[in-house]
PDB file of N, CA and C in Angstrom:
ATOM      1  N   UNK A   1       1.565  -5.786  -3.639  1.00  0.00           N
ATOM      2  CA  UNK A   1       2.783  -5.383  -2.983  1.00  0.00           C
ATOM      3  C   UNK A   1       2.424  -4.802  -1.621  1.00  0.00           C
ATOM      4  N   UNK A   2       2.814  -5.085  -0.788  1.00  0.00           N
ATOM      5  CA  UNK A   2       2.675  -4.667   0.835  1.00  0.00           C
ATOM      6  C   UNK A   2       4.680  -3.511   1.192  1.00  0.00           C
ATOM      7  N   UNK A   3       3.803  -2.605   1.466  1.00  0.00           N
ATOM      8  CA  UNK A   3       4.897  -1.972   2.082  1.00  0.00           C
ATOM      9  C   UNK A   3       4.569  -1.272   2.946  1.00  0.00           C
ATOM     10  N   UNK A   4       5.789  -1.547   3.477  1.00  0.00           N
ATOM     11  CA  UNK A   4       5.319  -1.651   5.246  1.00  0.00           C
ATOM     12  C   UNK A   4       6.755  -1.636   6.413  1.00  0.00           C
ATOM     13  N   UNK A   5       7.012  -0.715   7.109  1.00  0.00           N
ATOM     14  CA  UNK A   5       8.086  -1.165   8.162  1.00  0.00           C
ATOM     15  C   UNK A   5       7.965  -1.719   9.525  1.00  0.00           C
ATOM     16  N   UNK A   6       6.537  -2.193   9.952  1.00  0.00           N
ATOM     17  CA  UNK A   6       6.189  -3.200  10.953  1.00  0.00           C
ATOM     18  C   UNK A   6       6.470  -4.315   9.975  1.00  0.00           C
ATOM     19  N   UNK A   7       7.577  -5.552  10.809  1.00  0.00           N
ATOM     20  CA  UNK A   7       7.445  -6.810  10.186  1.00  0.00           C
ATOM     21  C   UNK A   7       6.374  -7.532  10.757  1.00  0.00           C
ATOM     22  N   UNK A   8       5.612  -7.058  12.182  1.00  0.00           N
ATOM     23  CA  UNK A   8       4.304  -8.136  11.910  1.00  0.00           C
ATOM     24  C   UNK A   8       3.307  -7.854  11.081  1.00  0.00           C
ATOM     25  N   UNK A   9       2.663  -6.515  11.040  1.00  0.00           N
ATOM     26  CA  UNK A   9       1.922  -6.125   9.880  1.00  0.00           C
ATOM     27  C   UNK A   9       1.708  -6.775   8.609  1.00  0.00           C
ATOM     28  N   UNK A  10       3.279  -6.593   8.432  1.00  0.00           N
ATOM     29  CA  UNK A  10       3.382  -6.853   6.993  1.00  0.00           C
ATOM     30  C   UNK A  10       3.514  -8.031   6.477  1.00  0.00           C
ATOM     31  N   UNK A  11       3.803  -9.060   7.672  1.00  0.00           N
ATOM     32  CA  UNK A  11       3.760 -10.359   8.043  1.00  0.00           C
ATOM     33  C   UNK A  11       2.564 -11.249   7.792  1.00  0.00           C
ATOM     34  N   UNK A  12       1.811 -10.259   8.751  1.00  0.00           N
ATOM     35  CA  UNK A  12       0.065 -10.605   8.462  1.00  0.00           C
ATOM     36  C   UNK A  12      -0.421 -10.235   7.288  1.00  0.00           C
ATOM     37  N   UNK A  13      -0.394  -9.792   6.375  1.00  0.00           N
ATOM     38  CA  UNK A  13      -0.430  -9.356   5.047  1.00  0.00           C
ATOM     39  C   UNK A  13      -0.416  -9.993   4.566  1.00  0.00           C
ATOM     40  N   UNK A  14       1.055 -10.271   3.992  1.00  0.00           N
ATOM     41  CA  UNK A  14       1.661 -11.298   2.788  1.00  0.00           C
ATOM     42  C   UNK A  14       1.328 -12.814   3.631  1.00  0.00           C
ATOM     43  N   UNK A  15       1.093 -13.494   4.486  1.00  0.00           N
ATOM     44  CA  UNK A  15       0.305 -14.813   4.838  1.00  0.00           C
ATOM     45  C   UNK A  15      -0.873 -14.461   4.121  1.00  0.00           C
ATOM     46  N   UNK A  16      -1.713 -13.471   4.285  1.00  0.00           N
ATOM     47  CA  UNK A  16      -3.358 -13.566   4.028  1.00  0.00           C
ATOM     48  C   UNK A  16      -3.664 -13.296   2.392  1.00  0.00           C
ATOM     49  N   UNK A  17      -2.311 -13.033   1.913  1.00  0.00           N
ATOM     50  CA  UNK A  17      -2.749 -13.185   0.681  1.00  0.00           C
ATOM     51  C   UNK A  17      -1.964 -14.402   0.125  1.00  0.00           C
ATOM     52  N   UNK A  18      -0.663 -15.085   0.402  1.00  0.00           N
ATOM     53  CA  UNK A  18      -0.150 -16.035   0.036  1.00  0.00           C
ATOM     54  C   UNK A  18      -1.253 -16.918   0.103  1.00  0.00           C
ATOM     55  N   UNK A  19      -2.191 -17.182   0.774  1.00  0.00           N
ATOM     56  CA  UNK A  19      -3.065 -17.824   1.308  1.00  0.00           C
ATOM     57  C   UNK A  19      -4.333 -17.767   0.646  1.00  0.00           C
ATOM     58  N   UNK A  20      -4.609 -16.681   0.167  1.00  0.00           N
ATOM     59  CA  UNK A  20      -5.673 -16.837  -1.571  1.00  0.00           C
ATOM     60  C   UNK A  20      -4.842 -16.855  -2.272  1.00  0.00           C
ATOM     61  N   UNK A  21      -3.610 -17.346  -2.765  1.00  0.00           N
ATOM     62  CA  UNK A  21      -2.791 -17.754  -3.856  1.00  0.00           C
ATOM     63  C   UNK A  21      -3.004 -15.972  -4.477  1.00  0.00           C
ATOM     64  N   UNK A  22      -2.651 -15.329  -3.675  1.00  0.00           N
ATOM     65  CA  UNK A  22      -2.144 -13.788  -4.351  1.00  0.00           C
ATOM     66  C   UNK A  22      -0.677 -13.624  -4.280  1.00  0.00           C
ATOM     67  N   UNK A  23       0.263 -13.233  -5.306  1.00  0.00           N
ATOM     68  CA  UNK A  23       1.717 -13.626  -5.145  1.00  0.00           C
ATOM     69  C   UNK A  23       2.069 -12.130  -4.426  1.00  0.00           C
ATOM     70  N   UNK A  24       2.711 -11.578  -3.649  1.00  0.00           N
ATOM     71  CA  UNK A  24       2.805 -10.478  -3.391  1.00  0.00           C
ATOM     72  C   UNK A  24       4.434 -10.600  -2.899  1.00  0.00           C
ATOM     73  N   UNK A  25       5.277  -9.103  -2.882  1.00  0.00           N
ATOM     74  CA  UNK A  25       6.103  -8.725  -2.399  1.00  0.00           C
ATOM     75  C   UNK A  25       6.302  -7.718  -1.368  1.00  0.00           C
ATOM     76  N   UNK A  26       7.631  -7.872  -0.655  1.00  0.00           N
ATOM     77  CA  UNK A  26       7.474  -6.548   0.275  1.00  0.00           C
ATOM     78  C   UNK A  26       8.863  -5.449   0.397  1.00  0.00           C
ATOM     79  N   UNK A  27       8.225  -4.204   0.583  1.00  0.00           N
ATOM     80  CA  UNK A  27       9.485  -3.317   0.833  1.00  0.00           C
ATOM     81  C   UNK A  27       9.232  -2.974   2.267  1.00  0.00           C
ATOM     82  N   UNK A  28      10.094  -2.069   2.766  1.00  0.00           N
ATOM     83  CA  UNK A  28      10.094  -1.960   3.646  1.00  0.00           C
ATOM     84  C   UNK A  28       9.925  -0.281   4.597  1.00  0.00           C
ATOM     85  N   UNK A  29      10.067   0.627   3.479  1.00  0.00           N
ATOM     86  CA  UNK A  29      10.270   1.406   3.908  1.00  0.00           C
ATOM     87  C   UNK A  29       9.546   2.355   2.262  1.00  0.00           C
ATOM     88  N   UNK A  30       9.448   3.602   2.007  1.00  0.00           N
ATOM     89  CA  UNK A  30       8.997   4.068   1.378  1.00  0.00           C
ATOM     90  C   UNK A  30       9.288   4.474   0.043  1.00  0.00           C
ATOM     91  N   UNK A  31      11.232   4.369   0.215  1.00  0.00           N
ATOM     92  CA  UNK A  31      11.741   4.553  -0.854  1.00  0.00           C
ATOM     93  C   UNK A  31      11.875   2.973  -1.289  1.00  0.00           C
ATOM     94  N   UNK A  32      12.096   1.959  -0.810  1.00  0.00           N
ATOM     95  CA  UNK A  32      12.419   1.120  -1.414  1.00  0.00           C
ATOM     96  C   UNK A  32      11.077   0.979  -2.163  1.00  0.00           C
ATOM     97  N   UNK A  33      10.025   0.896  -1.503  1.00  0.00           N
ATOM     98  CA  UNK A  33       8.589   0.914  -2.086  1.00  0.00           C
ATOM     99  C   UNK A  33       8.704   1.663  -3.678  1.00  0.00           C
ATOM    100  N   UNK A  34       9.033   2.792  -3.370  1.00  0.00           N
ATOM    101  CA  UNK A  34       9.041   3.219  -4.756  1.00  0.00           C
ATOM    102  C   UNK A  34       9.616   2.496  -6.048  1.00  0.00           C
ATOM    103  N   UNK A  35      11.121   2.370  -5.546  1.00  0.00           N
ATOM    104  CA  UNK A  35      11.654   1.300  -6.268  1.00  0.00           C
ATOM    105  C   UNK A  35      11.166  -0.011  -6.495  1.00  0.00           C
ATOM    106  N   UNK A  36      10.431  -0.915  -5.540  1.00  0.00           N
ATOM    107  CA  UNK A  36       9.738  -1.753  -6.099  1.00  0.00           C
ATOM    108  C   UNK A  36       8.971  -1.691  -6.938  1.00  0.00           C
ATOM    109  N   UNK A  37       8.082  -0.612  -6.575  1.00  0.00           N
ATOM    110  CA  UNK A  37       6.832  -0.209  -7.810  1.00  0.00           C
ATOM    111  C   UNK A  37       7.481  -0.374  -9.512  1.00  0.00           C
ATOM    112  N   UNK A  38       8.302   0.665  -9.365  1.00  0.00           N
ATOM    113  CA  UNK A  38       9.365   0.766 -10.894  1.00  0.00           C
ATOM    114  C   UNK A  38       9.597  -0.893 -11.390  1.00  0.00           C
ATOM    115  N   UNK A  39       9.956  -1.687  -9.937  1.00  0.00           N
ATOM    116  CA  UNK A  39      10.525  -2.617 -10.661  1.00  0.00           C
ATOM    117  C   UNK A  39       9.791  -4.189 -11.150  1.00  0.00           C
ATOM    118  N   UNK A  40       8.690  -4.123 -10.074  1.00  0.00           N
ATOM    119  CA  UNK A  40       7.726  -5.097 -10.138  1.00  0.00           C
ATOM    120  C   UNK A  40       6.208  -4.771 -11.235  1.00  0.00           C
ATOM    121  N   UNK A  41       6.309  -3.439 -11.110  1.00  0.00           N
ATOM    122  CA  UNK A  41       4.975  -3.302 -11.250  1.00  0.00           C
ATOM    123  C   UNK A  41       3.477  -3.410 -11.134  1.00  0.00           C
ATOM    124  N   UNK A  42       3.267  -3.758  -9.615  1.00  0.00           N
ATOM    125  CA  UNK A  42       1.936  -4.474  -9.203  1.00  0.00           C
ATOM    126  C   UNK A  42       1.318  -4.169  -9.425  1.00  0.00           C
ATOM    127  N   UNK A  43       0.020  -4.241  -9.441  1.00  0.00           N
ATOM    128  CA  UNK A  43      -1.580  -4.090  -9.992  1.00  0.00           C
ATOM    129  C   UNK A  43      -2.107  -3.137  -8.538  1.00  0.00           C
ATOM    130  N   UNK A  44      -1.721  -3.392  -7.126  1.00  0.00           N
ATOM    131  CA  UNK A  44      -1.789  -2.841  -6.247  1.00  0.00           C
ATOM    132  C   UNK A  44      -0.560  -2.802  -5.134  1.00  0.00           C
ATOM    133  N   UNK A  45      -1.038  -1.695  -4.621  1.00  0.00           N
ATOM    134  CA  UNK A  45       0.034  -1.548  -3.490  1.00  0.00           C
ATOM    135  C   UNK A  45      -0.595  -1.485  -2.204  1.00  0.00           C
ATOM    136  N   UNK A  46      -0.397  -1.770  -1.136  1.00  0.00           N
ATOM    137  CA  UNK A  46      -0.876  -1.779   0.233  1.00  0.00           C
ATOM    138  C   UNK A  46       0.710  -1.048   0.997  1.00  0.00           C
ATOM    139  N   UNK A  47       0.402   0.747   1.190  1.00  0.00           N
ATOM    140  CA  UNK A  47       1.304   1.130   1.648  1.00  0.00           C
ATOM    141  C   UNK A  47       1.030   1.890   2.975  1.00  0.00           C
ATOM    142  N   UNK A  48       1.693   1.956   3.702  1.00  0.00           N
ATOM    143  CA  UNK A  48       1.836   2.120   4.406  1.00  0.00           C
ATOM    144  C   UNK A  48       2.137   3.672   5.043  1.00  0.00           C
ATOM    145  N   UNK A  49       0.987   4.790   5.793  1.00  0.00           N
ATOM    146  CA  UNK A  49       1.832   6.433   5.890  1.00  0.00           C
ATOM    147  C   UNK A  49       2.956   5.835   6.605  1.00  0.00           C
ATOM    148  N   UNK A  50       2.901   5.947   8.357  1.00  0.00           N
ATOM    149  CA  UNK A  50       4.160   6.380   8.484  1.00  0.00           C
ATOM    150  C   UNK A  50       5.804   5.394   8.394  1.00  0.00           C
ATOM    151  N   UNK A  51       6.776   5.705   7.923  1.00  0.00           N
ATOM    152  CA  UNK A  51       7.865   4.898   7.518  1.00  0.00           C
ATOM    153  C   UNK A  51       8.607   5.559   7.551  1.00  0.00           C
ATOM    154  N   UNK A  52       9.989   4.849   8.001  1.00  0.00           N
ATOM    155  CA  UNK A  52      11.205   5.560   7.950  1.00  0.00           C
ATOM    156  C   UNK A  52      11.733   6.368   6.293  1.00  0.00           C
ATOM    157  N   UNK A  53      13.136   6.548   6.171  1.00  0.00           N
ATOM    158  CA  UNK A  53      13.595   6.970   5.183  1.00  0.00           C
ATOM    159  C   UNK A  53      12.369   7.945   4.191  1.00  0.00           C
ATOM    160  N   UNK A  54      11.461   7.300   3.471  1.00  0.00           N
ATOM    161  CA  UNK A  54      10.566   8.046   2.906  1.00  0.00           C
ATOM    162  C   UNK A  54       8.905   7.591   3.831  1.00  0.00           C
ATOM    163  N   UNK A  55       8.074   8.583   3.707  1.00  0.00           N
ATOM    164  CA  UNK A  55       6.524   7.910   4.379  1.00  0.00           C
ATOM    165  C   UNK A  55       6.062   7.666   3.257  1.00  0.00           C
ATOM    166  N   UNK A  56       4.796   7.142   3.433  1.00  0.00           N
ATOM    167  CA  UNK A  56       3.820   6.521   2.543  1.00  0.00           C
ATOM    168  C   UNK A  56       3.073   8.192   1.556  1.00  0.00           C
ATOM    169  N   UNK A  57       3.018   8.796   2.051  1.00  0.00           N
ATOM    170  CA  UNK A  57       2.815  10.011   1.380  1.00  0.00           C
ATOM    171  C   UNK A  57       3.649  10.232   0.235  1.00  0.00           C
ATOM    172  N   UNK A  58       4.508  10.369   0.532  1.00  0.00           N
ATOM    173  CA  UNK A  58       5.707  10.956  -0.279  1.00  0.00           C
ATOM    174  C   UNK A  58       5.905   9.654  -1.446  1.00  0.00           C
ATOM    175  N   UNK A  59       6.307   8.585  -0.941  1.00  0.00           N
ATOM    176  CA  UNK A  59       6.279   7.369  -1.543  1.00  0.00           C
ATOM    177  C   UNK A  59       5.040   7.578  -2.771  1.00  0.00           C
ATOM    178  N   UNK A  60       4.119   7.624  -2.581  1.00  0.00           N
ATOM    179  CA  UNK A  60       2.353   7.661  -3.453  1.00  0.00           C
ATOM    180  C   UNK A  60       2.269   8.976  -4.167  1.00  0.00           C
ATOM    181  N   UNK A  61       3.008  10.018  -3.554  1.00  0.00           N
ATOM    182  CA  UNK A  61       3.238  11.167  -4.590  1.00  0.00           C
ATOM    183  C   UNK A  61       4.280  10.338  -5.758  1.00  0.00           C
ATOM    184  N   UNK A  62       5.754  10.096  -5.569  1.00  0.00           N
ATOM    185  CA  UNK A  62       6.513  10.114  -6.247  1.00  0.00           C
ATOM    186  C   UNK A  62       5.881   8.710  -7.228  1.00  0.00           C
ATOM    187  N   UNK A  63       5.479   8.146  -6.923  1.00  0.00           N
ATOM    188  CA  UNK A  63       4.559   6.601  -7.894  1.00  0.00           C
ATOM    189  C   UNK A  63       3.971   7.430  -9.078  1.00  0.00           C
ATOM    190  N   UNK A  64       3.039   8.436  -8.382  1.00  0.00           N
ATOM    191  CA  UNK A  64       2.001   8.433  -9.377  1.00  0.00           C
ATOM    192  C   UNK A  64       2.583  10.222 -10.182  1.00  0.00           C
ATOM    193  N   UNK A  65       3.438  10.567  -9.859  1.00  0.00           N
ATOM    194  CA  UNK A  65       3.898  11.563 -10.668  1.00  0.00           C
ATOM    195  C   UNK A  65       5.290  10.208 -12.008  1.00  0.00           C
ATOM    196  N   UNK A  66       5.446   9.661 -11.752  1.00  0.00           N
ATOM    197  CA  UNK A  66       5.869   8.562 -12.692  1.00  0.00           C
ATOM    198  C   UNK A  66       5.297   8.411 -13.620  1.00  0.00           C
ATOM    199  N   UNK A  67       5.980   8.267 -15.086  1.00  0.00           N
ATOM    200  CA  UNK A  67       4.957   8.359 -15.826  1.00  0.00           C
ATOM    201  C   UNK A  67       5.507   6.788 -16.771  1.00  0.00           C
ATOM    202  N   UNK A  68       6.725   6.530 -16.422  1.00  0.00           N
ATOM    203  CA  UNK A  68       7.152   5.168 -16.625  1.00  0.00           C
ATOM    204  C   UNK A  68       6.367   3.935 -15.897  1.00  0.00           C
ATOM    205  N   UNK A  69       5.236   4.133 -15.228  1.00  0.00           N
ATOM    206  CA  UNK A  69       4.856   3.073 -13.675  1.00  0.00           C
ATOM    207  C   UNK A  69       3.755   3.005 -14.519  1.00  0.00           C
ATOM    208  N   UNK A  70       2.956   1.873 -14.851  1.00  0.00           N
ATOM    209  CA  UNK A  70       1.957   1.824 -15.073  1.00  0.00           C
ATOM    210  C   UNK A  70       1.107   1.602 -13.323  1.00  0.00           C
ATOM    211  N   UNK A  71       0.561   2.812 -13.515  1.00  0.00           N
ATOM    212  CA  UNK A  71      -0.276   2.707 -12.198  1.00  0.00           C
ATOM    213  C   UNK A  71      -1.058   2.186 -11.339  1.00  0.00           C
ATOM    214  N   UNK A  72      -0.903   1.455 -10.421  1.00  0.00           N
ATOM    215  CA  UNK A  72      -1.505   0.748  -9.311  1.00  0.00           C
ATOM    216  C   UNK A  72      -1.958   1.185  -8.621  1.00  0.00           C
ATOM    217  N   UNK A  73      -3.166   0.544  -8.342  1.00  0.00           N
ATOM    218  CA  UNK A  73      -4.461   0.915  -6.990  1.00  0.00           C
ATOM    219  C   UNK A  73      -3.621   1.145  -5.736  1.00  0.00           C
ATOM    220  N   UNK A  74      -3.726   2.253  -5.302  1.00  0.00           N
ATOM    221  CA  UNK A  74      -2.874   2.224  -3.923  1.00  0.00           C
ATOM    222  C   UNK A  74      -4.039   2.194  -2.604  1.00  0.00           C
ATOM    223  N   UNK A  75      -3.415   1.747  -1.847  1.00  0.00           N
ATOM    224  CA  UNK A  75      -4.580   1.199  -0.259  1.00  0.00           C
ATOM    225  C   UNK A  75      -3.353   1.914   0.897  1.00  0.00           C
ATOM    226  N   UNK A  76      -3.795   3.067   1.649  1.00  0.00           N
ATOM    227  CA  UNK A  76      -3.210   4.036   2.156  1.00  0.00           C
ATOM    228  C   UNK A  76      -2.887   2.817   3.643  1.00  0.00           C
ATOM    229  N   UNK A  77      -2.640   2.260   4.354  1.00  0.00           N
ATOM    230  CA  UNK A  77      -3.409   1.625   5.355  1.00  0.00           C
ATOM    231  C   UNK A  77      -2.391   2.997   6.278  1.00  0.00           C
ATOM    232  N   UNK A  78      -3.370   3.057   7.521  1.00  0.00           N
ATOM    233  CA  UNK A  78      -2.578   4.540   8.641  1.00  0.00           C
ATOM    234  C   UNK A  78      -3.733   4.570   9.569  1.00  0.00           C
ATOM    235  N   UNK A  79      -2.937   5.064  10.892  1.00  0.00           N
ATOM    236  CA  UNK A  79      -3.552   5.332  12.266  1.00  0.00           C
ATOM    237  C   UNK A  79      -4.113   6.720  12.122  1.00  0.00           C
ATOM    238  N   UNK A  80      -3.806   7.092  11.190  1.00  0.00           N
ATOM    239  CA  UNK A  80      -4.298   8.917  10.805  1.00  0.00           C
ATOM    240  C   UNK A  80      -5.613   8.929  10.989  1.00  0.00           C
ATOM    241  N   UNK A  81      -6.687   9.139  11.701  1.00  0.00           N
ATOM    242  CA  UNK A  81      -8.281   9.492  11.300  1.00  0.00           C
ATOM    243  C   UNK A  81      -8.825  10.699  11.451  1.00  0.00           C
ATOM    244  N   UNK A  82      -7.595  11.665  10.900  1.00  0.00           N
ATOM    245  CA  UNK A  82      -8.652  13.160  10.964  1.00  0.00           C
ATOM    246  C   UNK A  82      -8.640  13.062   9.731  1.00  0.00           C
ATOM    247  N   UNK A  83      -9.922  14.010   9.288  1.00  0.00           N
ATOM    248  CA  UNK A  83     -10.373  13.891   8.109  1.00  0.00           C
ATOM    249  C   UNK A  83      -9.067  14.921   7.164  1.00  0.00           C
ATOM    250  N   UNK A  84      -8.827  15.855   7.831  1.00  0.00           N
ATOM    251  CA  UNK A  84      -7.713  16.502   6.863  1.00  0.00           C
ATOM    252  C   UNK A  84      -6.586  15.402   6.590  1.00  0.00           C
ATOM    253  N   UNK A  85      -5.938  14.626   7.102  1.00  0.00           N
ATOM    254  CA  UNK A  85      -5.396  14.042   7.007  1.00  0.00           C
ATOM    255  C   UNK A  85      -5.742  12.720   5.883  1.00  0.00           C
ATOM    256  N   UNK A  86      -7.071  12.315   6.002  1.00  0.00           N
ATOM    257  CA  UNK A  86      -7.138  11.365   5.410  1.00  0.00           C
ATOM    258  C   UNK A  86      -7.713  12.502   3.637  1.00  0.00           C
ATOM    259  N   UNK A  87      -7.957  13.736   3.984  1.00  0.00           N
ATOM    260  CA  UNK A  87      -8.146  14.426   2.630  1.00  0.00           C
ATOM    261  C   UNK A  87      -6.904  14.437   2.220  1.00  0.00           C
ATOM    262  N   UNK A  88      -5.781  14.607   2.559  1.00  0.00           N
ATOM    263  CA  UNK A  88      -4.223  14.685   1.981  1.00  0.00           C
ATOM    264  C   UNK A  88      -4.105  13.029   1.227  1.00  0.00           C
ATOM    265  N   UNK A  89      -4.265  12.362   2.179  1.00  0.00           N
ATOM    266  CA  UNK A  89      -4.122  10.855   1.270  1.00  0.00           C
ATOM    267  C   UNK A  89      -4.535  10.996  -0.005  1.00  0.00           C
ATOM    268  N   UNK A  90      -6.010  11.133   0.087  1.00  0.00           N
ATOM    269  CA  UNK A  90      -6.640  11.126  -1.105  1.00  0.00           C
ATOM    270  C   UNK A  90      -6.400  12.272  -2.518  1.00  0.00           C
ATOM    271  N   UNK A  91      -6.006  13.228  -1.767  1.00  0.00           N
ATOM    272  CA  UNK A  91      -5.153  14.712  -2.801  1.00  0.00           C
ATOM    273  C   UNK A  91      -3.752  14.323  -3.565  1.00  0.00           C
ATOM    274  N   UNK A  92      -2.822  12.757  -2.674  1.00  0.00           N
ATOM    275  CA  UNK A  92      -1.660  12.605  -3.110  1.00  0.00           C
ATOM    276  C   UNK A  92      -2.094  11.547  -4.022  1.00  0.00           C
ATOM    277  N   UNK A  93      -3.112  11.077  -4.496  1.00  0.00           N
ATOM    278  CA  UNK A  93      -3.024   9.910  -4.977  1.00  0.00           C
ATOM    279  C   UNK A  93      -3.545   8.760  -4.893  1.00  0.00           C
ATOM    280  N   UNK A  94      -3.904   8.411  -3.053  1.00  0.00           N
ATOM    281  CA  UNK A  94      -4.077   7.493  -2.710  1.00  0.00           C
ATOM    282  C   UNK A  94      -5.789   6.883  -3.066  1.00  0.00           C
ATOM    283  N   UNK A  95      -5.962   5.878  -3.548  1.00  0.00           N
ATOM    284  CA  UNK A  95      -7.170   5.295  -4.004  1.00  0.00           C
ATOM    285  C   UNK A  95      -7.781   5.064  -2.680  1.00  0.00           C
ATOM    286  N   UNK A  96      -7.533   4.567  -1.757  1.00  0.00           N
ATOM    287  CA  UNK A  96      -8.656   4.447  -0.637  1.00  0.00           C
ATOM    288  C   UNK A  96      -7.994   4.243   0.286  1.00  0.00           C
ATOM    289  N   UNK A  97      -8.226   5.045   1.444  1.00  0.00           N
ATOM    290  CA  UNK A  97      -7.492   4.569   3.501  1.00  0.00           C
ATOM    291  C   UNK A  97      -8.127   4.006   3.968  1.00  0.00           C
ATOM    292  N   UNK A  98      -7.321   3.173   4.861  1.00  0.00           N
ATOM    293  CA  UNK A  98      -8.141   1.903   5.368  1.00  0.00           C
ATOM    294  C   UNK A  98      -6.978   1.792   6.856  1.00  0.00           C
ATOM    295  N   UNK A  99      -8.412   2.402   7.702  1.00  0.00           N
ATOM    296  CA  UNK A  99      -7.661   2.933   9.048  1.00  0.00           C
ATOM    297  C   UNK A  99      -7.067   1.834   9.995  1.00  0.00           C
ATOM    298  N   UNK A 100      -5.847   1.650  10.501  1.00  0.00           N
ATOM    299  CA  UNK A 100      -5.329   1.141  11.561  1.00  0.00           C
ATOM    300  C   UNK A 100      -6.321   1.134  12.505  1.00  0.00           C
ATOM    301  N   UNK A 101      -6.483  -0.169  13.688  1.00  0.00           N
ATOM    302  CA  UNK A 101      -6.365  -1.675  13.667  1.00  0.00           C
ATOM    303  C   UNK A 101      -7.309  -1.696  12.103  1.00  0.00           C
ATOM    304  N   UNK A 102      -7.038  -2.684  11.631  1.00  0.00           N
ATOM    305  CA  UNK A 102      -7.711  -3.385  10.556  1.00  0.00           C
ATOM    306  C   UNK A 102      -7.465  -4.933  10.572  1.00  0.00           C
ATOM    307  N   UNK A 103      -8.774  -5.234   9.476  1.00  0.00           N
ATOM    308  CA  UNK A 103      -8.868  -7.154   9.890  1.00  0.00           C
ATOM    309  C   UNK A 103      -8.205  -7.054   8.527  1.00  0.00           C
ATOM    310  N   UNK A 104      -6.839  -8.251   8.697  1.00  0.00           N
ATOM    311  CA  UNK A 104      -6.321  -8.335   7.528  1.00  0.00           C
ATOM    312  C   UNK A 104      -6.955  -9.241   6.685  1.00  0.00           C
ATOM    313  N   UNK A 105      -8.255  -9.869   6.981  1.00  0.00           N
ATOM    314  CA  UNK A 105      -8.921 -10.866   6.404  1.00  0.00           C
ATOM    315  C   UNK A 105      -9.642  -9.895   5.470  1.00  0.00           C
ATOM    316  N   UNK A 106     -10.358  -8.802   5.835  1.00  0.00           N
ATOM    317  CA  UNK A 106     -10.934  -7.957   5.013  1.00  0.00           C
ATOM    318  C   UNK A 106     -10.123  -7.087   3.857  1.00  0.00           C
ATOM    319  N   UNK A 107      -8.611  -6.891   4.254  1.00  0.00           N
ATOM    320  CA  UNK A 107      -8.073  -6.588   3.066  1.00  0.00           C
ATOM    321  C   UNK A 107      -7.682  -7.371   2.388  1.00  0.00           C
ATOM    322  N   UNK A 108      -7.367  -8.666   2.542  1.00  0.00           N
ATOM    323  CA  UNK A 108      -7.130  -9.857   1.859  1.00  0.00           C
ATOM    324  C   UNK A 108      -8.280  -9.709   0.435  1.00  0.00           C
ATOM    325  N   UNK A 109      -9.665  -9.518   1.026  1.00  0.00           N
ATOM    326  CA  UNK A 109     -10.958  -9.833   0.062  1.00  0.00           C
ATOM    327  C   UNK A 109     -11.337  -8.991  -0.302  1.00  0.00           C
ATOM    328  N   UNK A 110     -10.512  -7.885  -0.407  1.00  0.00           N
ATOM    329  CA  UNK A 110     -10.779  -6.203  -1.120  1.00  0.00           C
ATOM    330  C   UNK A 110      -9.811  -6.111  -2.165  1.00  0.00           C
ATOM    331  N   UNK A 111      -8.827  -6.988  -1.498  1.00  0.00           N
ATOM    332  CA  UNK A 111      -7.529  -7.338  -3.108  1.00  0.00           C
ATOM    333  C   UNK A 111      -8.060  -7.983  -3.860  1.00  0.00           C
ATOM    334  N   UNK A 112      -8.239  -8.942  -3.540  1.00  0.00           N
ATOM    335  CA  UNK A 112      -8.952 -10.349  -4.331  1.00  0.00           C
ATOM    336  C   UNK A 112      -9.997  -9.322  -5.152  1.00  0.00           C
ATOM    337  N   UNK A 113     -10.859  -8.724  -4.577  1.00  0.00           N
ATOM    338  CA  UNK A 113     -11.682  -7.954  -5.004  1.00  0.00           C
ATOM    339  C   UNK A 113     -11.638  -7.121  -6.936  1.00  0.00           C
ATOM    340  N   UNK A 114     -10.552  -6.650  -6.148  1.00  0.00           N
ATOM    341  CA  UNK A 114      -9.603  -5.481  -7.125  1.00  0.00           C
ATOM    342  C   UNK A 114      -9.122  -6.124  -8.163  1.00  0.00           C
ATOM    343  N   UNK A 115      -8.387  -7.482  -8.032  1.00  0.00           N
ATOM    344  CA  UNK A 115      -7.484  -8.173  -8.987  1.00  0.00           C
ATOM    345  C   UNK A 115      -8.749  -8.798  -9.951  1.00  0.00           C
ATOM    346  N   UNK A 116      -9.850  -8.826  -9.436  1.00  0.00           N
ATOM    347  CA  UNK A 116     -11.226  -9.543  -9.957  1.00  0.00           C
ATOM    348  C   UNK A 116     -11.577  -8.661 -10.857  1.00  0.00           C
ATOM    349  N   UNK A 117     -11.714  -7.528 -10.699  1.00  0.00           N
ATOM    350  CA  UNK A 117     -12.246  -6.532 -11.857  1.00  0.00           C
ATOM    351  C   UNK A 117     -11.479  -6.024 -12.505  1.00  0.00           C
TER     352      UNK A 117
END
């Protein structure tokens, strides 16, 4: 699942995994994210900090305080690189940040990765 409120981002995303035959969906914003989670249930999420309506923070708190969600690998992706910042990711939940610019070819093969084990 890619969530995300850049449509090129998220654009480039869901191509690079449609493209290893990974089926993925997208929200757009943080709450819908949540609600997707509830409703899809992915194996992973590729979310996104900052976003309108809810951020990616808040979004990855409210997932993993769920106890209905069977829980998914979350991938923080954010322009954030102070380390306090990227310690909050990791305090809310988040399984690993993966700092803005990024090669979406490399997260493509870190999913693939994930869905492999």
């Amino acid at each position: 699942m890619v969530v995300d409120d850049d449509d090129d981002i998220a654009g480039l995303l869901l191509m690079g995994l449609e493209r290893a035959d990974i089926t993925a969906v997208r929200a757009s914003n943080g709450e819908e994210g949540v609600e997707a989670v509830r409703r899809e249930q992915p194996r992973i999420v590729l979310l996104d900090w900052m976003m309108p309506v809810k951020d990616g923070i808040q979004a990855c708190a409210e997932i993993r305080a769920a106890t209905e969600i069977v829980q998914p690998t979350i991938l923080m992706l954010t322009a954030r690189t102070l380390a306090d910042d990227q310690r909050r990711a990791y305090d809310t939940g988040v399984d690993e940040v993966i700092e803005k610019p990024f090669r979406p070819r490399a997260i493509v093969a870190q999913v693939r990765d994930l869905l492999a084990s």
